[in-house]
C-alpha atoms as a PDB file:
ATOM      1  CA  UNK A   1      -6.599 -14.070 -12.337  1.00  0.00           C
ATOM      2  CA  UNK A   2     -10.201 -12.589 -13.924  1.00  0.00           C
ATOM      3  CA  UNK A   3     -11.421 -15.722 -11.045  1.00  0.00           C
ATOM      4  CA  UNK A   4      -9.349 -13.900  -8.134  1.00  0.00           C
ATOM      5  CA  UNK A   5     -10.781 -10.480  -9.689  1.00  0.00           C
ATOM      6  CA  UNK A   6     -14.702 -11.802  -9.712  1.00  0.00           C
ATOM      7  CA  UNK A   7     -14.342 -13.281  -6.431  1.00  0.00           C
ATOM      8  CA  UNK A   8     -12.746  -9.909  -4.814  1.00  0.00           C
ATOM      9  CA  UNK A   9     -15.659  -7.810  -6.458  1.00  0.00           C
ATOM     10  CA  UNK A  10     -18.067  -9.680  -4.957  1.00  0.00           C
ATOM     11  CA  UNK A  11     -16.017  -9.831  -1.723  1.00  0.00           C
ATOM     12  CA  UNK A  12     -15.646  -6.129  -1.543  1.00  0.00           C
ATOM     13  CA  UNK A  13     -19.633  -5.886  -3.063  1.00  0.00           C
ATOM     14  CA  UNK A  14     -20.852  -7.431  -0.188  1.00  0.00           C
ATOM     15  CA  UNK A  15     -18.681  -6.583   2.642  1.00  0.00           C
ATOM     16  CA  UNK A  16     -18.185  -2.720   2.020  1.00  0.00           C
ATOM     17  CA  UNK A  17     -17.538  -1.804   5.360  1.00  0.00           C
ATOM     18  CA  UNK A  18     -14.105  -3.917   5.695  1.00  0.00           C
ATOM     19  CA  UNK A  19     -11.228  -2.764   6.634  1.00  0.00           C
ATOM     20  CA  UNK A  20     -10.048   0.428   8.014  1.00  0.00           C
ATOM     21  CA  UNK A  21     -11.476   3.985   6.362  1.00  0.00           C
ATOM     22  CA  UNK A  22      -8.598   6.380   5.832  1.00  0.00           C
ATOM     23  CA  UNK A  23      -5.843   3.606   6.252  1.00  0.00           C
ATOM     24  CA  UNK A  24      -3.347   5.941   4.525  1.00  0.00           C
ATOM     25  CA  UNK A  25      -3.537   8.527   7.260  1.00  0.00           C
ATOM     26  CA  UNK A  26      -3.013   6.302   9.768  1.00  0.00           C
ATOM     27  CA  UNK A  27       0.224   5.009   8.218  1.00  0.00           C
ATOM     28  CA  UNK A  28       1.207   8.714   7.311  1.00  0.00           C
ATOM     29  CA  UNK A  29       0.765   9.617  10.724  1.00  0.00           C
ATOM     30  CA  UNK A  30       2.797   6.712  11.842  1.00  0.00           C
ATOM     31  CA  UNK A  31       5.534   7.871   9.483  1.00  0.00           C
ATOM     32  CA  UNK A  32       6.264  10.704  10.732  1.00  0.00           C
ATOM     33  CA  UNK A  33       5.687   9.883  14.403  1.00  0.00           C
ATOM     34  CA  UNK A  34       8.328   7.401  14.077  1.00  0.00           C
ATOM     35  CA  UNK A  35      10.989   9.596  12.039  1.00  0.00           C
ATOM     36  CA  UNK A  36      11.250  12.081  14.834  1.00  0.00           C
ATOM     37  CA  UNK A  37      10.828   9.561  17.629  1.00  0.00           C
ATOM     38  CA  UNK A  38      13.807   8.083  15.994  1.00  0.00           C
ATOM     39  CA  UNK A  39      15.571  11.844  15.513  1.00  0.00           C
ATOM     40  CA  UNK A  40      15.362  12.533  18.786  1.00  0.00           C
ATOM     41  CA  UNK A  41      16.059   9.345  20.500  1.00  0.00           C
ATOM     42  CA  UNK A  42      19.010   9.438  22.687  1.00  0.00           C
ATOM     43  CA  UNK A  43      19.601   5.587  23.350  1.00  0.00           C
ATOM     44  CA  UNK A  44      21.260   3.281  20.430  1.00  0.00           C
ATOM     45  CA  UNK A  45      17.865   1.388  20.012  1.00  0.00           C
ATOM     46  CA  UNK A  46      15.685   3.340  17.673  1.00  0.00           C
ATOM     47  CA  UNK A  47      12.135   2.762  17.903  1.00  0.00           C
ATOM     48  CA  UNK A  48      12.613   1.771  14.058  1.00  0.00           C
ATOM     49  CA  UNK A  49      14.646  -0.684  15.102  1.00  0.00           C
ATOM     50  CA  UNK A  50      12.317  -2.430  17.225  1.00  0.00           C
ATOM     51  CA  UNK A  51       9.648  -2.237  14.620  1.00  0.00           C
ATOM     52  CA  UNK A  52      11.358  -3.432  11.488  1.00  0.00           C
ATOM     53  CA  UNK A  53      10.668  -6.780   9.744  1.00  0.00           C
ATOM     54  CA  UNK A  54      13.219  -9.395  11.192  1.00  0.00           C
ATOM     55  CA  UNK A  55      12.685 -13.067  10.405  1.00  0.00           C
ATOM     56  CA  UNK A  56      14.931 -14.301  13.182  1.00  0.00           C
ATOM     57  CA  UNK A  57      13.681 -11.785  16.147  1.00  0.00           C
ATOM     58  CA  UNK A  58      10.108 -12.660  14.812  1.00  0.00           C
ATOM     59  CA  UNK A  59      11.048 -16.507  15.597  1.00  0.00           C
ATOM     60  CA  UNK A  60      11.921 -15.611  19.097  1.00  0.00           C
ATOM     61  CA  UNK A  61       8.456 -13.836  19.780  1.00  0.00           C
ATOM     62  CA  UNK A  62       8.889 -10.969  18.596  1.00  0.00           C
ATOM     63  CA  UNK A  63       5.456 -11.219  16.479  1.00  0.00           C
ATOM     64  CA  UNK A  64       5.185  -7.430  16.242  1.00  0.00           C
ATOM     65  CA  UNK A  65       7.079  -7.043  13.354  1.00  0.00           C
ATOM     66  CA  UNK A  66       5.029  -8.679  11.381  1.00  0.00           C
ATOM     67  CA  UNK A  67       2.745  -6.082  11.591  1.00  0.00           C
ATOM     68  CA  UNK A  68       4.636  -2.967  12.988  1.00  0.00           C
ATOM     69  CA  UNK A  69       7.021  -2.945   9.491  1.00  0.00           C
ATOM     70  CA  UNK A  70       4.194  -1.219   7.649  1.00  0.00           C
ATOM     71  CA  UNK A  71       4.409   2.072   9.738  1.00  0.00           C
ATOM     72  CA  UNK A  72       8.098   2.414   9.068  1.00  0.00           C
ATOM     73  CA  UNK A  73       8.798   5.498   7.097  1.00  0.00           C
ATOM     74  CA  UNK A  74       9.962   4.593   3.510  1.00  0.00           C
ATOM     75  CA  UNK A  75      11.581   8.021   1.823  1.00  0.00           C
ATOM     76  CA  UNK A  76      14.075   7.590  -0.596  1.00  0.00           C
ATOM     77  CA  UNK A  77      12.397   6.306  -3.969  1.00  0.00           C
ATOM     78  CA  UNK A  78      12.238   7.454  -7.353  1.00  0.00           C
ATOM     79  CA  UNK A  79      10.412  10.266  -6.217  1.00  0.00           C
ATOM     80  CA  UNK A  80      11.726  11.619  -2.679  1.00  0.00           C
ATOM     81  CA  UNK A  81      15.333  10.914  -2.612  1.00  0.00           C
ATOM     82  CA  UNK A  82      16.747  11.840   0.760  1.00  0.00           C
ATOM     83  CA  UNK A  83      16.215  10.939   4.452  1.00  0.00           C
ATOM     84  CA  UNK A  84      15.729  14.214   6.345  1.00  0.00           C
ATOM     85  CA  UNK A  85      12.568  15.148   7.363  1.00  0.00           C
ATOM     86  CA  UNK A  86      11.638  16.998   4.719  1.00  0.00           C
ATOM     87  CA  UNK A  87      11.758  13.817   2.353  1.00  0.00           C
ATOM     88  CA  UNK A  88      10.010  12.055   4.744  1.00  0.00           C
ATOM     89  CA  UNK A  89       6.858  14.219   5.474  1.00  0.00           C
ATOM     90  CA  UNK A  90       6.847  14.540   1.153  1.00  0.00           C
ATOM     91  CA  UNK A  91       6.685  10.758   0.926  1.00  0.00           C
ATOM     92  CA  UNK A  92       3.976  10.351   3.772  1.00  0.00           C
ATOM     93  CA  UNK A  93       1.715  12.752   2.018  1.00  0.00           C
ATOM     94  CA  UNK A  94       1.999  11.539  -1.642  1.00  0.00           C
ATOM     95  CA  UNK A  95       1.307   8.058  -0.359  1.00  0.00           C
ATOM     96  CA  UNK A  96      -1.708   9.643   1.857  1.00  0.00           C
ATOM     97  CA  UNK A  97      -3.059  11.364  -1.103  1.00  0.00           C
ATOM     98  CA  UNK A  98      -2.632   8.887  -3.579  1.00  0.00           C
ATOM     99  CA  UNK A  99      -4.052   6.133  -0.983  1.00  0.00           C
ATOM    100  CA  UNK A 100      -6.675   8.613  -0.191  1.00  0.00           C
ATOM    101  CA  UNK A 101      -7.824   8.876  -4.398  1.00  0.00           C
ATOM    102  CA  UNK A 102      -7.911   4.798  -4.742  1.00  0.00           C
ATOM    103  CA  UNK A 103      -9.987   3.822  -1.441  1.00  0.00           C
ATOM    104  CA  UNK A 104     -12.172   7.403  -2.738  1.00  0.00           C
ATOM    105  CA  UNK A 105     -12.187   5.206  -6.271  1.00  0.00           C
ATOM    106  CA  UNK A 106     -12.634   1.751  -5.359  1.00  0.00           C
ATOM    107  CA  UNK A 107     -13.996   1.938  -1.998  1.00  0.00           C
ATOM    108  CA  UNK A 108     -13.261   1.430   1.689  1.00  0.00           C
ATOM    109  CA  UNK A 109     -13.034  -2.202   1.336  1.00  0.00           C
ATOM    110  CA  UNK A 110     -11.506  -2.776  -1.937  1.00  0.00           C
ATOM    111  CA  UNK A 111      -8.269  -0.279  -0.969  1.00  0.00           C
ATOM    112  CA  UNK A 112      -7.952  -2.426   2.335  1.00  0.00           C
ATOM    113  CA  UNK A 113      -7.644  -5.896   0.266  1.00  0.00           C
ATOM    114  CA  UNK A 114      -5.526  -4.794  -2.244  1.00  0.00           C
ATOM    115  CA  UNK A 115      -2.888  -2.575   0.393  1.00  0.00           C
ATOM    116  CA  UNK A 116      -3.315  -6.201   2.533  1.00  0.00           C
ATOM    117  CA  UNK A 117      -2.898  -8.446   0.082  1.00  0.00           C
ATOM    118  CA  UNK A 118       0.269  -6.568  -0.677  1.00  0.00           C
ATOM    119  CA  UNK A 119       1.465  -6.416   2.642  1.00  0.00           C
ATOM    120  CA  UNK A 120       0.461 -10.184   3.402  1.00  0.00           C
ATOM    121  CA  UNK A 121       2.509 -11.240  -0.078  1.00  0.00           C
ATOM    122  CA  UNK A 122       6.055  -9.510   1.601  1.00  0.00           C
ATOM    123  CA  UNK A 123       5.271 -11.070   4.813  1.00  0.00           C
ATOM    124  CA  UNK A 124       5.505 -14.673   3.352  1.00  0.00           C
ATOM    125  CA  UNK A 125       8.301 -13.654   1.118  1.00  0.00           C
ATOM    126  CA  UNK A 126       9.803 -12.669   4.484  1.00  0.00           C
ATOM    127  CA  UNK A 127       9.250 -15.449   6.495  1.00  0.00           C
ATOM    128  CA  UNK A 128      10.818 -17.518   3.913  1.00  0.00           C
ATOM    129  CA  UNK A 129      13.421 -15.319   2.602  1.00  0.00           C
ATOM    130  CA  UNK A 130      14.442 -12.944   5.533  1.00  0.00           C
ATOM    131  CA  UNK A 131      13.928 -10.179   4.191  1.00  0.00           C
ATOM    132  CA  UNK A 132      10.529  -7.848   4.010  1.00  0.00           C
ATOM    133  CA  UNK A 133       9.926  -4.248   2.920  1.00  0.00           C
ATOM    134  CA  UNK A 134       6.978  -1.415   2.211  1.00  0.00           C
ATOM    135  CA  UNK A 135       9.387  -0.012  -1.069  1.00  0.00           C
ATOM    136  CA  UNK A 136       7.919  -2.448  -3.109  1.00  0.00           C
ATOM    137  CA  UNK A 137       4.128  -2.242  -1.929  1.00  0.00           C
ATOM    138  CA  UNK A 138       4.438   1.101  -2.718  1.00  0.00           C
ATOM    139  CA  UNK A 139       5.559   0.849  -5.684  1.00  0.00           C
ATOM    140  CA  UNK A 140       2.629  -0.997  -6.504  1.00  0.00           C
ATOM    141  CA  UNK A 141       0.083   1.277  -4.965  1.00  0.00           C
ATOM    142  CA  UNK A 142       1.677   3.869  -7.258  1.00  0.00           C
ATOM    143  CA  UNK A 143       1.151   1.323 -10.173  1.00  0.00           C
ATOM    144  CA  UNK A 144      -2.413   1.247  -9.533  1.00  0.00           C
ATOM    145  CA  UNK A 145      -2.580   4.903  -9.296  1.00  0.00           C
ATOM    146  CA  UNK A 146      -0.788   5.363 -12.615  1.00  0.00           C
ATOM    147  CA  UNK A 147      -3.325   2.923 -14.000  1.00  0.00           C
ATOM    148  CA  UNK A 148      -6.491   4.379 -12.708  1.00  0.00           C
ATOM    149  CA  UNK A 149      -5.046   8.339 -13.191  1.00  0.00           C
ATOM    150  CA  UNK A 150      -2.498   8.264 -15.851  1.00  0.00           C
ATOM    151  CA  UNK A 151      -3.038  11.611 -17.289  1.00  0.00           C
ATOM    152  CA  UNK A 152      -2.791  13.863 -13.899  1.00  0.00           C
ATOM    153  CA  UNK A 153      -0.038  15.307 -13.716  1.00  0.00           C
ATOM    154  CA  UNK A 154       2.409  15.644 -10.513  1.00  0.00           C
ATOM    155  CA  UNK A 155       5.617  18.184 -10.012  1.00  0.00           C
ATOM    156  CA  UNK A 156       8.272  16.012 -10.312  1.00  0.00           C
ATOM    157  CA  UNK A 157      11.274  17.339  -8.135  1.00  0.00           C
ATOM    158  CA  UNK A 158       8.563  19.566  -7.366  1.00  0.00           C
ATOM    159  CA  UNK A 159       8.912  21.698  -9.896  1.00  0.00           C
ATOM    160  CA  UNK A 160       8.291  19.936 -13.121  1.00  0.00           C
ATOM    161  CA  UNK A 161       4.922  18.848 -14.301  1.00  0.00           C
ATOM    162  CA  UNK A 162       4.778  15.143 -15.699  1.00  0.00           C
ATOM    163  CA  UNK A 163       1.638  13.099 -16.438  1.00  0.00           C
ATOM    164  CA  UNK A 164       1.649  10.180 -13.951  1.00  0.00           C
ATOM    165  CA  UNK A 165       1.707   7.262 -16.816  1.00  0.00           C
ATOM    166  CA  UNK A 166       4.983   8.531 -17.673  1.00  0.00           C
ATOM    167  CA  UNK A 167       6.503   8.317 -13.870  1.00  0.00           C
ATOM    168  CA  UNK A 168       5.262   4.563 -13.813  1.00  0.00           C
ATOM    169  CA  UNK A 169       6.629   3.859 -17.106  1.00  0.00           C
ATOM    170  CA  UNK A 170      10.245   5.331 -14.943  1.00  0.00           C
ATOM    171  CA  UNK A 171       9.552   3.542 -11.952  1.00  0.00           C
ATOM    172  CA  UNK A 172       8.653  -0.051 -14.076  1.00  0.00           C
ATOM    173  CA  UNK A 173      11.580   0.311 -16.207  1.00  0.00           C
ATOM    174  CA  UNK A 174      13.577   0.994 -12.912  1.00  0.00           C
ATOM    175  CA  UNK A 175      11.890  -2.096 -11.196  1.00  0.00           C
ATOM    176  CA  UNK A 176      13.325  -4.295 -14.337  1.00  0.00           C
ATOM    177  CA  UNK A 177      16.522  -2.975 -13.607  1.00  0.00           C
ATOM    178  CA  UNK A 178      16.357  -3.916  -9.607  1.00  0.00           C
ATOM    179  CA  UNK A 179      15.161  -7.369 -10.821  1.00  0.00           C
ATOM    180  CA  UNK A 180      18.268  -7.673 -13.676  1.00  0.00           C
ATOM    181  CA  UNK A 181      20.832  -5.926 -11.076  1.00  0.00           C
ATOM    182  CA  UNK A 182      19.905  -8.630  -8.209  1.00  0.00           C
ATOM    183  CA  UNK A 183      19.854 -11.405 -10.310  1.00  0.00           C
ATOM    184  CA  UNK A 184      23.375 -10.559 -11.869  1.00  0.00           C
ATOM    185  CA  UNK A 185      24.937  -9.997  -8.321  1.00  0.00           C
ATOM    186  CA  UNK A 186      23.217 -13.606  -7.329  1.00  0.00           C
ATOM    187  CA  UNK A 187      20.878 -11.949  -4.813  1.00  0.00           C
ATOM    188  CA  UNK A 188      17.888 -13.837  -5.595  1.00  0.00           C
ATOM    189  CA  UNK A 189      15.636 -12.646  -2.896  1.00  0.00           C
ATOM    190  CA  UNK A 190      16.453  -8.891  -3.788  1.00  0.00           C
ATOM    191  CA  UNK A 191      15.294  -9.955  -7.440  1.00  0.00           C
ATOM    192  CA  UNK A 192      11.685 -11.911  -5.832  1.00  0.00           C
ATOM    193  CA  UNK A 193      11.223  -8.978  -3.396  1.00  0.00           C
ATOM    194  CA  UNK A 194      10.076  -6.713  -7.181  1.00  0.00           C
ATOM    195  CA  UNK A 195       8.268  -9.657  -8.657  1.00  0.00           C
ATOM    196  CA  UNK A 196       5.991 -10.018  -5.170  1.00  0.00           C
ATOM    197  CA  UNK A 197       4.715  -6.412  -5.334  1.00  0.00           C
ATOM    198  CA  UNK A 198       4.048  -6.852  -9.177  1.00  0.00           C
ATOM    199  CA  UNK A 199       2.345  -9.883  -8.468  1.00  0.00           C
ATOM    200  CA  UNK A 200      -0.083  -8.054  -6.132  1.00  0.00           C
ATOM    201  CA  UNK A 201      -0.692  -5.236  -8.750  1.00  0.00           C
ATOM    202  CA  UNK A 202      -1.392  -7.889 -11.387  1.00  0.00           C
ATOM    203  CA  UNK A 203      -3.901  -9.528  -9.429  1.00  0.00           C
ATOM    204  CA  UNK A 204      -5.989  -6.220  -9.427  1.00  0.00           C
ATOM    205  CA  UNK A 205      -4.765  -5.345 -12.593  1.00  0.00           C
ATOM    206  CA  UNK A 206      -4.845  -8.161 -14.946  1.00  0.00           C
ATOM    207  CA  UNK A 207      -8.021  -8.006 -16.938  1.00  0.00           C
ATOM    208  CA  UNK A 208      -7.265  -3.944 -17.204  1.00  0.00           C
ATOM    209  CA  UNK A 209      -3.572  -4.526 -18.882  1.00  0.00           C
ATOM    210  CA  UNK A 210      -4.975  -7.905 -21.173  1.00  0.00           C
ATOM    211  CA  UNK A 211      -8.206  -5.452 -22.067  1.00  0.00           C
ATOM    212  CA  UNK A 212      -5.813  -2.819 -23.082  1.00  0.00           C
ATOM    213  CA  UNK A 213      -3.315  -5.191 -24.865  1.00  0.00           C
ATOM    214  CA  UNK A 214      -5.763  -6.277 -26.830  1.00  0.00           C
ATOM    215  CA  UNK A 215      -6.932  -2.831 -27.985  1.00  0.00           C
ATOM    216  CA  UNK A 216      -3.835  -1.578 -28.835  1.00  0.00           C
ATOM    217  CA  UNK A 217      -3.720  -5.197 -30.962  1.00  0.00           C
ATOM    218  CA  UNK A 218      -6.476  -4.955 -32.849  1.00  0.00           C
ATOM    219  CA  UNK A 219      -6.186  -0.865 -33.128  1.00  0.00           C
ATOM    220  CA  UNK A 220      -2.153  -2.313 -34.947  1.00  0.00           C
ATOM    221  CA  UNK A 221      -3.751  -4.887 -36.908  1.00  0.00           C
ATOM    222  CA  UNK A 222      -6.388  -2.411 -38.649  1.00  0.00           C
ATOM    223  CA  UNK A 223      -4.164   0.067 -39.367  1.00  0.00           C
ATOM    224  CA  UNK A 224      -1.689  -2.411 -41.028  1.00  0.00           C
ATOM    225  CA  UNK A 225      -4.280  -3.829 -42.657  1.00  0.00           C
ATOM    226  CA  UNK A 226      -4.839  -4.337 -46.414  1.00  0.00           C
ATOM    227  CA  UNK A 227      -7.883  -2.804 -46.239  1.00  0.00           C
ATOM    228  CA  UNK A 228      -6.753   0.350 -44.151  1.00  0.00           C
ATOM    229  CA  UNK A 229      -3.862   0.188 -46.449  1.00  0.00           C
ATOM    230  CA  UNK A 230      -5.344   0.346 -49.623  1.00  0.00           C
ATOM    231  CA  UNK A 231      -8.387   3.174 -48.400  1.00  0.00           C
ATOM    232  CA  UNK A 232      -5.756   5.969 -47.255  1.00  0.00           C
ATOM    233  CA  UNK A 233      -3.715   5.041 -50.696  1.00  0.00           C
ATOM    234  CA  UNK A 234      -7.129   5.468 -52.757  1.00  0.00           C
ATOM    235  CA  UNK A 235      -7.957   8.746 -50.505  1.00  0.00           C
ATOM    236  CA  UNK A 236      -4.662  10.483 -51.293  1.00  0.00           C
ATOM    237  CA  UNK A 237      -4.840   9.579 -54.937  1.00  0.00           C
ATOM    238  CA  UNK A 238      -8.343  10.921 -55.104  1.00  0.00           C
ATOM    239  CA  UNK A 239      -7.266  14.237 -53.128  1.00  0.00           C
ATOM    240  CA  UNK A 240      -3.865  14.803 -55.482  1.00  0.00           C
ATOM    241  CA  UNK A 241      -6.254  14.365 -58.769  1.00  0.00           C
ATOM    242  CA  UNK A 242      -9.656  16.626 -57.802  1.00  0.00           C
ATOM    243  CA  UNK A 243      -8.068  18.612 -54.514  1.00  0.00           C
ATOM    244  CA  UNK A 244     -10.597  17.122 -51.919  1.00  0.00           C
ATOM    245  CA  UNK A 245     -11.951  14.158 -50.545  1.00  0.00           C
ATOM    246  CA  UNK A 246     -15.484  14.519 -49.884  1.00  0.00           C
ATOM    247  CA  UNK A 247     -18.244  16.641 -52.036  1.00  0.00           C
ATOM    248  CA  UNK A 248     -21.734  16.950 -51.272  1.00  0.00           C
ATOM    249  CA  UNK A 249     -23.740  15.531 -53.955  1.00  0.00           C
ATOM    250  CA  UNK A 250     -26.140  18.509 -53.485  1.00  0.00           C
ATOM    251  CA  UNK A 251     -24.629  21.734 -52.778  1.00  0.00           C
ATOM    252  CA  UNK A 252     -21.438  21.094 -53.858  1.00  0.00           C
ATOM    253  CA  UNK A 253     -19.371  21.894 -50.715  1.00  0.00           C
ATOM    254  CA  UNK A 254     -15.957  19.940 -50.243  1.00  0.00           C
ATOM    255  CA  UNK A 255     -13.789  19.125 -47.430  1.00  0.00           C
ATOM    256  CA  UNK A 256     -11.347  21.362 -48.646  1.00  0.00           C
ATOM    257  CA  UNK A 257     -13.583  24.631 -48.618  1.00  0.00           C
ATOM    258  CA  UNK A 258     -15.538  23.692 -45.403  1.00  0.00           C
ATOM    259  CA  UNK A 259     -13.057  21.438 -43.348  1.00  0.00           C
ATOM    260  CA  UNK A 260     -14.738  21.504 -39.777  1.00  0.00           C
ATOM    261  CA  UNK A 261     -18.100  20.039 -41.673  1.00  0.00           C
ATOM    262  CA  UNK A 262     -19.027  16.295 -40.913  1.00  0.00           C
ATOM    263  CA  UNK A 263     -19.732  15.231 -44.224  1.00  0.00           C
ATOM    264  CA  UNK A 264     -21.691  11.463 -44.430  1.00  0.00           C
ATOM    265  CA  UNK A 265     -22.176   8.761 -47.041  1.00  0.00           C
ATOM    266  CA  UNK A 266     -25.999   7.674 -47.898  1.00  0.00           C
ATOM    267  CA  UNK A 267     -26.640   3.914 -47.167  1.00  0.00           C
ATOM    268  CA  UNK A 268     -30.043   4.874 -49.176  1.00  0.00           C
ATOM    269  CA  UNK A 269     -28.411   5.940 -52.230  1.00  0.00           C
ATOM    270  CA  UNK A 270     -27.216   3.636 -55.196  1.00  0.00           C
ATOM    271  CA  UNK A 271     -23.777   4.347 -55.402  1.00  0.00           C
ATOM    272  CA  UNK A 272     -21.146   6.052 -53.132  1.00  0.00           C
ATOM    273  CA  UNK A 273     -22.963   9.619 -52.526  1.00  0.00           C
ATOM    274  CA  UNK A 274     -21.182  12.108 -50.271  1.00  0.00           C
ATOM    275  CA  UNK A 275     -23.758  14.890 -48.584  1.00  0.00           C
ATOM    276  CA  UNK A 276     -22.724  17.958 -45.940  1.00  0.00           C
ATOM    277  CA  UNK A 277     -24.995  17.838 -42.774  1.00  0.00           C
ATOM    278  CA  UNK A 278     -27.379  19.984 -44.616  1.00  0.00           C
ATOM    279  CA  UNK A 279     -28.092  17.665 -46.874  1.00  0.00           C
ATOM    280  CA  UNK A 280     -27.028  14.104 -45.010  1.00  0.00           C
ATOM    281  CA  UNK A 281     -31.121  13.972 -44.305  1.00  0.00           C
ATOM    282  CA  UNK A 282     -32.516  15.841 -46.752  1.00  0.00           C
ATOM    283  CA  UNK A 283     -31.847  15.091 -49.972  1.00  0.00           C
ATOM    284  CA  UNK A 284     -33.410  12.839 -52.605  1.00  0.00           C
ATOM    285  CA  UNK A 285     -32.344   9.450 -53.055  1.00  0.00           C
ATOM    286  CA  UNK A 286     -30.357   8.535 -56.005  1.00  0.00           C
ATOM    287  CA  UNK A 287     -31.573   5.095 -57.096  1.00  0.00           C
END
């Protein structure tokens, strides 16, 4: 995937005007527009209807929908239950504004791949499976907005404030459960329609998640360490016998007494000398 990632970089390097600036607006607009065309429509066809990804009226001509399912109006998440109006002019402008930060992050071209690549994954699920939706890219565009943002915080049923990591750490754990529920009712399309939107977020996402894996390894293994181990054992001992943990070799001044000083060990000195930043450079070297 770091292969798909380099190429896409470059891609997005050298073609920055691709794509369409402000896409999110457009499909906000589009939203809404449809909603009340919908509200307001006295036939039995609703214009949502006509738009909506269907494999079989696709097949017939209808090529449209292949396209046209993206402006349907997706309320009723984790975050906007409900269908009214209300919900849906909420739902259009969260995904607006959070569209709006990532192509203002990555870049006209960059935000147009990665909402099309999403869009072009559910389109071949569709085609083979039947069944298409926007939930799911979404979802993902909220992923990558949890990833690039996770400590700004959002007013969850718009009154609470909650840092955006821990809403995607909700809406993943709720995206297991969509993939566990389908797959224990047998609905193994409703359990691939998840994976496809994850699989789009990885492909942006991969070297981010393994980068940060590996920190949060390595940050484990040194802290379980013998080593680690052993220096906070010998630390505590030495602060339970003399009542502090560093002493400057000069003036005498200790953690203890003085503990927002920075005090330093000298790599000059023969031995294990402790100095305050008085003294860290000006002091004579114990040999």
């Amino acid at each position: 995937m770091r292969a798909i990632q380099t190429w896409l970089d470059r891609f997005c390097m050298k073609h920055p005007r691709f794509g369409v600036p402000n896409l999110m607006l457009y499909i906000a607009i589009a939203n809404v527009a449809i909603y009340l065309i919908d509200t307001f429509s006295l036939g039995l066809v609703t214009l949502s209807g006509m738009l909506e990804f269907d494999r079989a009226a696709i097949f017939q001509g209808q090529v449209w929908r292949l396209v046209t399912f993206v402006l349907l109006p997706q309320a009723g998440d984790l975050f906007f239950r409900g269908t009214g109006l209300f919900f849906v002019l909420i739902s259009a402008y969260f995904y607006y504004w959070i569209g709006t930060l990532l192509e203002r992050e990555w870049g006209t071209a960059k935000f147009n791949v990665f909402y099309l690549s999403g869009v072009v994954l559910n389109i071949v699920f569709g085609l083979i499976a039947g069944s298409a939706s926007m939930y799911y890219v979404n979802l993902s565009l909220f992923l990558a907005f949890a990833v690039l943002y996770p400590d700004m915080q959002v007013l969850l049923m718009y009154v609470i404030p909650v840092k955006v990591k821990w809403l995607a750490w909700i809406d993943a754990a709720l995206l297991a459960w969509a993939v566990i529920s389908s797959l224990l009712a047998g609905s193994i399309v409703g359990a691939l329609l998840p994976i496809v939107a994850i699989l789009n977020f990885l492909i942006f996402f991969w070297s981010d998640l393994a980068d940060a894996l590996g920190y949060r390894r390595q940050r484990f293994q040194h802290q379980h360490s013998a080593q680690t181990v052993n220096f906070k054992k010998a630390t505590r001992t030495a602060y339970d016998k003399k009542g502090y943990i560093h002493k400057c070799a000069v003036c005498g001044k200790t953690d203890t007494d003085f503990p927002d000083l920075e005090f330093r060990y000298c790599s000059k000195c023969n031995g294990y000398y402790c100095y305050c930043p008085e003294h860290i450079h000006n002091h004579v070297h114990i040999q």
